[in-house]
Protein backbone atom coordinates (compact mmCIF):
# COMPACT_ATOMS: atom_id res chain seq x y z
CA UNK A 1 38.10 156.97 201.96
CA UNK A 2 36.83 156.12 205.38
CA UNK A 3 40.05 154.93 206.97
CA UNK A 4 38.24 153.13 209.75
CA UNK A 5 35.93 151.34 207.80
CA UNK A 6 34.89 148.16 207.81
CA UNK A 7 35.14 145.39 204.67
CA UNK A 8 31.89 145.87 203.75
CA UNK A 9 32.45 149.93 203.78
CA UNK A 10 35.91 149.89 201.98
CA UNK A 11 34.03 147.67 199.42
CA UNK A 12 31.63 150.50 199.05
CA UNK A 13 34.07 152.90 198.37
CA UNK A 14 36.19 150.83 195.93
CA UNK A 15 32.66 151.21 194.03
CA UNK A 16 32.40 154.90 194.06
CA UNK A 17 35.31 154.77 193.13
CA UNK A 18 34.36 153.32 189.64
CA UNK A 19 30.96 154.41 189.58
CA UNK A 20 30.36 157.73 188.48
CA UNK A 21 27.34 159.94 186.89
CA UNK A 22 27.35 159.35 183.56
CA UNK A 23 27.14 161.85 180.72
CA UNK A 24 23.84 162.22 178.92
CA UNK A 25 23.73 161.10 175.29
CA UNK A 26 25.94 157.87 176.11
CA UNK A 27 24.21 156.45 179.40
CA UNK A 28 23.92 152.73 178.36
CA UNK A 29 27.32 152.77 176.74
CA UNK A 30 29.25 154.38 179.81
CA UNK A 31 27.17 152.58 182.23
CA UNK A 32 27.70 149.22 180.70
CA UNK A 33 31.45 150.15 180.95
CA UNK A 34 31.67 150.60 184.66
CA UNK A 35 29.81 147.76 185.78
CA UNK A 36 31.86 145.74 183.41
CA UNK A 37 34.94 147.51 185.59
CA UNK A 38 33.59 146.15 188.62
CA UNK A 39 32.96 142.32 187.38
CA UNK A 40 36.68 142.30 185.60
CA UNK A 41 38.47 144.11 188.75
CA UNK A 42 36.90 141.52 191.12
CA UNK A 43 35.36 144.43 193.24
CA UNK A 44 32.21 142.12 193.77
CA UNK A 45 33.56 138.45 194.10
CA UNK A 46 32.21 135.68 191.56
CA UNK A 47 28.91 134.37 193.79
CA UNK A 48 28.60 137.78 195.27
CA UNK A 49 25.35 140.05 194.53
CA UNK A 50 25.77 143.59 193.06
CA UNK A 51 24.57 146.90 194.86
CA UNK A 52 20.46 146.84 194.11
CA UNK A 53 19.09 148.14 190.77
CA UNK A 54 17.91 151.31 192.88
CA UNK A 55 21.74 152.01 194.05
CA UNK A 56 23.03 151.50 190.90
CA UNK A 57 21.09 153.90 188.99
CA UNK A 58 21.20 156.50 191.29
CA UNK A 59 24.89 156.43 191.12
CA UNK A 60 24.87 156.58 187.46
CA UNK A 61 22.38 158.75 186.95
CA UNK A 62 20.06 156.67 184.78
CA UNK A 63 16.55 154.94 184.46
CA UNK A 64 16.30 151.38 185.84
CA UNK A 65 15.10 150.93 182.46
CA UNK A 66 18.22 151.67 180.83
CA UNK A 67 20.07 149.67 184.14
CA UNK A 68 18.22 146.87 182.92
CA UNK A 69 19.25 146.39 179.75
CA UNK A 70 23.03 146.89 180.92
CA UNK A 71 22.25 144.17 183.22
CA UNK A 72 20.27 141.99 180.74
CA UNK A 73 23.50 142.01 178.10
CA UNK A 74 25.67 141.01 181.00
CA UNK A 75 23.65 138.39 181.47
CA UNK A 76 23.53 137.09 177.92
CA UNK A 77 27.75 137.42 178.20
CA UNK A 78 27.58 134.77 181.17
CA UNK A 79 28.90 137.31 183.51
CA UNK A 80 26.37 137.84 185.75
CA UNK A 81 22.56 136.00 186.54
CA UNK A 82 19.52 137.37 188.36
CA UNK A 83 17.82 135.78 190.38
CA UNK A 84 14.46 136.21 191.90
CA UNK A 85 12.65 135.81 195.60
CA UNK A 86 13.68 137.43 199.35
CA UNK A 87 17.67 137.02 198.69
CA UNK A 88 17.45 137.86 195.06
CA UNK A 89 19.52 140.08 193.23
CA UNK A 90 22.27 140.52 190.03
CA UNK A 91 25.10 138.16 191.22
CA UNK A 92 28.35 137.77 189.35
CA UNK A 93 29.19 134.75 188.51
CA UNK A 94 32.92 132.99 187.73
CA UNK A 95 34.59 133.61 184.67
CA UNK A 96 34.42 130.34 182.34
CA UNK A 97 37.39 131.95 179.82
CA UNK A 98 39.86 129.12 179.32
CA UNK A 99 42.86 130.36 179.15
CA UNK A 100 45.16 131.06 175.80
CA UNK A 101 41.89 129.96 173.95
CA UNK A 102 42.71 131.49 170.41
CA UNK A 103 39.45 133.04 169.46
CA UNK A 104 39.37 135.41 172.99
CA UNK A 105 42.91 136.06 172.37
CA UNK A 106 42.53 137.59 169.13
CA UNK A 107 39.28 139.66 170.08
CA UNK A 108 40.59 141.40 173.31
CA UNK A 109 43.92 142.15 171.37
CA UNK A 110 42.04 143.66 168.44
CA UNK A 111 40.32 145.49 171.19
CA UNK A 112 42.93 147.08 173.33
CA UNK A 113 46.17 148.68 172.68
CA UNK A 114 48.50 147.42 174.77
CA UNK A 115 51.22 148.59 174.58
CA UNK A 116 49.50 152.32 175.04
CA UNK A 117 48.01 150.02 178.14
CA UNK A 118 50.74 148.90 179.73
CA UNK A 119 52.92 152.48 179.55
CA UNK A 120 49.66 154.28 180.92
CA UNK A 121 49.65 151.43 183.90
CA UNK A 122 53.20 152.14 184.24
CA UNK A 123 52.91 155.73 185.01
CA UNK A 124 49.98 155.26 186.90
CA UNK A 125 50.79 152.73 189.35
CA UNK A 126 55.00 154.65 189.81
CA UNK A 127 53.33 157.66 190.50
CA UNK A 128 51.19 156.37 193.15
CA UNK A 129 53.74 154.39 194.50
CA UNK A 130 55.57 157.66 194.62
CA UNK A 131 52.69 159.76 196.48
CA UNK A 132 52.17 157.29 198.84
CA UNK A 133 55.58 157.17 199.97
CA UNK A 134 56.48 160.99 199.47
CA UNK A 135 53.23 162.06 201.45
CA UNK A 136 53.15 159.34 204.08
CA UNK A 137 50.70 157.11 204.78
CA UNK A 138 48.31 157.06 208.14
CA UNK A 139 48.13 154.57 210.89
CA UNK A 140 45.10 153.30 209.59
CA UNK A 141 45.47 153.33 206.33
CA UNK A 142 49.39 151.40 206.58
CA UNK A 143 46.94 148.86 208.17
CA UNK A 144 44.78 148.79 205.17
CA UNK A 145 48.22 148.61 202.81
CA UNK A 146 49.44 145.40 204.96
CA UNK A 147 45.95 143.82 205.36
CA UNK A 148 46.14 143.69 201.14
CA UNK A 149 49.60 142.56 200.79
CA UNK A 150 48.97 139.72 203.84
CA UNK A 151 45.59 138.54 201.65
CA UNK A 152 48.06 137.86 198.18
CA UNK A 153 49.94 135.95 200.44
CA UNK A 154 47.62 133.74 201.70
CA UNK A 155 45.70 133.52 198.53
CA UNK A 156 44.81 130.20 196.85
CA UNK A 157 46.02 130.01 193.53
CA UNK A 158 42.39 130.50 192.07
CA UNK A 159 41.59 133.51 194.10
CA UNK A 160 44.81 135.62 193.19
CA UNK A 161 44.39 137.54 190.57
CA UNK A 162 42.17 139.20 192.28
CA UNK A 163 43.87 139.56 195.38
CA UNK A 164 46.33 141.25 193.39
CA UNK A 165 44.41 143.92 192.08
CA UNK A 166 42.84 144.59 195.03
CA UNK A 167 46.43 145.42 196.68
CA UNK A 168 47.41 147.72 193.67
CA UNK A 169 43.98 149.48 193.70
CA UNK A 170 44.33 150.13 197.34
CA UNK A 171 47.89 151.52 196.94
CA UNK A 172 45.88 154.13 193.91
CA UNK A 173 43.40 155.04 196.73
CA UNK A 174 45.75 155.72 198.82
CA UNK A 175 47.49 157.64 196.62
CA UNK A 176 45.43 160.92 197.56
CA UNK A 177 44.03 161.25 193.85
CA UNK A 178 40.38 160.65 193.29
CA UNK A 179 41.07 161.08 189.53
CA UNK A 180 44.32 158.55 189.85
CA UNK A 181 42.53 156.28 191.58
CA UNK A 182 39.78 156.07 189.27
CA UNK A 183 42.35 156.13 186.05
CA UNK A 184 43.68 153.51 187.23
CA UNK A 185 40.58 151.26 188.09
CA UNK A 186 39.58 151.51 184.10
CA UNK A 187 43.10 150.80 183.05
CA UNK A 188 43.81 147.61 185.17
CA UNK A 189 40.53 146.38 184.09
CA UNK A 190 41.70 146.03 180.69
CA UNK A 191 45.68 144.42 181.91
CA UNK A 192 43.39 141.62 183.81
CA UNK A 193 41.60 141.32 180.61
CA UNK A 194 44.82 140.40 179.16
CA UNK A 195 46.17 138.51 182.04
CA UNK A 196 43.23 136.34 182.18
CA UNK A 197 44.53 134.65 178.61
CA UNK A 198 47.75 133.79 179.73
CA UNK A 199 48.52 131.03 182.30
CA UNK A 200 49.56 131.36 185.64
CA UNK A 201 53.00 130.81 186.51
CA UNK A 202 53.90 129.94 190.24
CA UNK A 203 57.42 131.25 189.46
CA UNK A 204 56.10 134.40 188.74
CA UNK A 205 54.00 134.64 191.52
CA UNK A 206 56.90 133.78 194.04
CA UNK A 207 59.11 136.85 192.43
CA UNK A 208 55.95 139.31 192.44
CA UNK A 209 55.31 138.60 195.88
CA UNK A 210 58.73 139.57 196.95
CA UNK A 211 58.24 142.68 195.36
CA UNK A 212 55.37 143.53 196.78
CA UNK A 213 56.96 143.03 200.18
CA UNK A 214 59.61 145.21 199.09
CA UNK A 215 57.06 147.63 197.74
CA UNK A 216 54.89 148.07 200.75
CA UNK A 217 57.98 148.31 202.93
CA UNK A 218 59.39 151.12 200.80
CA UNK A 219 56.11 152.77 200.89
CA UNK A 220 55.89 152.64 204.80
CA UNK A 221 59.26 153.73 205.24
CA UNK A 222 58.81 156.88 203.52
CA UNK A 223 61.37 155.84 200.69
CA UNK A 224 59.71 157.84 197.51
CA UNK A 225 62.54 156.62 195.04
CA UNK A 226 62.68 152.57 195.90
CA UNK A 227 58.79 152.49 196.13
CA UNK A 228 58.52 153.71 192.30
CA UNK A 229 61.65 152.07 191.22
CA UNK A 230 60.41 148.82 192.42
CA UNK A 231 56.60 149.30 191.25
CA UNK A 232 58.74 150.51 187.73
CA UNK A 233 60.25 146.74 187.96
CA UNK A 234 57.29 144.96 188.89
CA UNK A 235 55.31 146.73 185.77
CA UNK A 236 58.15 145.93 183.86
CA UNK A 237 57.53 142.15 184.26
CA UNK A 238 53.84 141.99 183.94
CA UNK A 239 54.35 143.70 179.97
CA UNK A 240 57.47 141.52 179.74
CA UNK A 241 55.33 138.22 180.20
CA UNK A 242 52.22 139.80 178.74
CA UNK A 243 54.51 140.42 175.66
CA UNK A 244 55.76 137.05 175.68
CA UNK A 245 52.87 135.24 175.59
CA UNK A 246 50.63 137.43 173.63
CA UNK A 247 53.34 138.32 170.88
């Protein structure tokens, strides 16, 4: 990743991050799956427009014919509208799930494992905590690291869920590992589909802001061992009050 880039750029590569050729014989399926990545991680904000069709299938490798009808059931889901003229475009728009309603419940739990999720998110996001620490981070990119912990701090209540991911994808980008990075991006996507029925609790916020603080200052102080025994902790109680409220 470009360390000095600018929003815009780092935005861009949080993308290609996610966005990858897909393989022939399942090009609507595994197309329809990334973009879906980028709406549920927040990597375009609700209101904001996606990359143009032309981008888009390039990356993936597919007709705009096929990118079209990806687009088109996203659009019948609510998740995304296009709209037409000079500053048209796909634009997502914001999530109408209410929260804990029964019905979405059941169907993402019948679609996920999770506690197969939340282990795999586990070892991810330690051993990136780990690699960061362990391998040192650059000027530039310790700026990045504070820049996303400052943002969940000043977040508005509405706006920090996403904020949150943001920080722990940054931390898997900076882990060094392309193929981390990237593992990570699908898996969160499916915690924040489980997140997103539960409530949130300002409680819980307050303690998982401390430990990011105490995360990113392990990380910059070279500590290896209290950067993944704190991200161990903070995982911990994310499936703790996942399991609570979805048992």
């Amino acid at each position: 990743m470009n360390e000095g880039a600018s929003a815009d750029e780092r935005t861009a590569d949080r993308l290609a991050t996610v966005l990858r050729p897909v393989r022939a014989g399942n090009g609507f399926e595994e197309a329809l799956e990334q973009i879906l990545q980028i709406v549920r991680l927040g990597l375009v904000e609700h209101g904001e427009r996606l990359p143009a069709e032309r981008e888009l299938a390039e990356r993936l490798h597919i007709s705009r014919v096929t990118l079209r009808e990806v687009l088109k059931v996203l659009q019948d889901q609510g998740l995304v509208e296009s709209r037409r003229g000079r500053y048209g475009g796909t634009f997502v728009l914001a999530k109408a799930v209410p929260v804990a309603d029964g019905d979405v419940l059941r169907q993402r739990l019948a679609a996920v494992d999770v506690e197969d999720t939340l282990r795999f998110r586990e070892v991810l996001e330690v051993g990136a905590a780990g690699l960061c620490a362990a391998h040192g981070l650059s000027g530039a990119q310790a700026h990045r690291l504070r820049e996303a912990l400052a943002a969940t701090h000043d977040a508005p209540l509405g706006a920090y869920r996403r904020l949150d991911t943001l920080l722990h994808l940054t931390l898997a980008e900076l882990s060094g590992s392309a193929t981390l990075a990237a593992q990570y991006a699908a898996v969160r996507a499916s915690v924040n589909d489980l997140l997103d029925c539960i409530p949130l609790l300002v409680r819980n916020l307050e303690h998982s802001q401390r430990q990011h603080t105490a995360l990113v200052e392990a990380v910059l102080d070279g500590d290896a061992d209290t950067a993944r025994e704190v991200m161990r902790e903070h995982c911990c109680g994310t499936a703790a009050l996942l399991r609570g409220f979805l048992a």
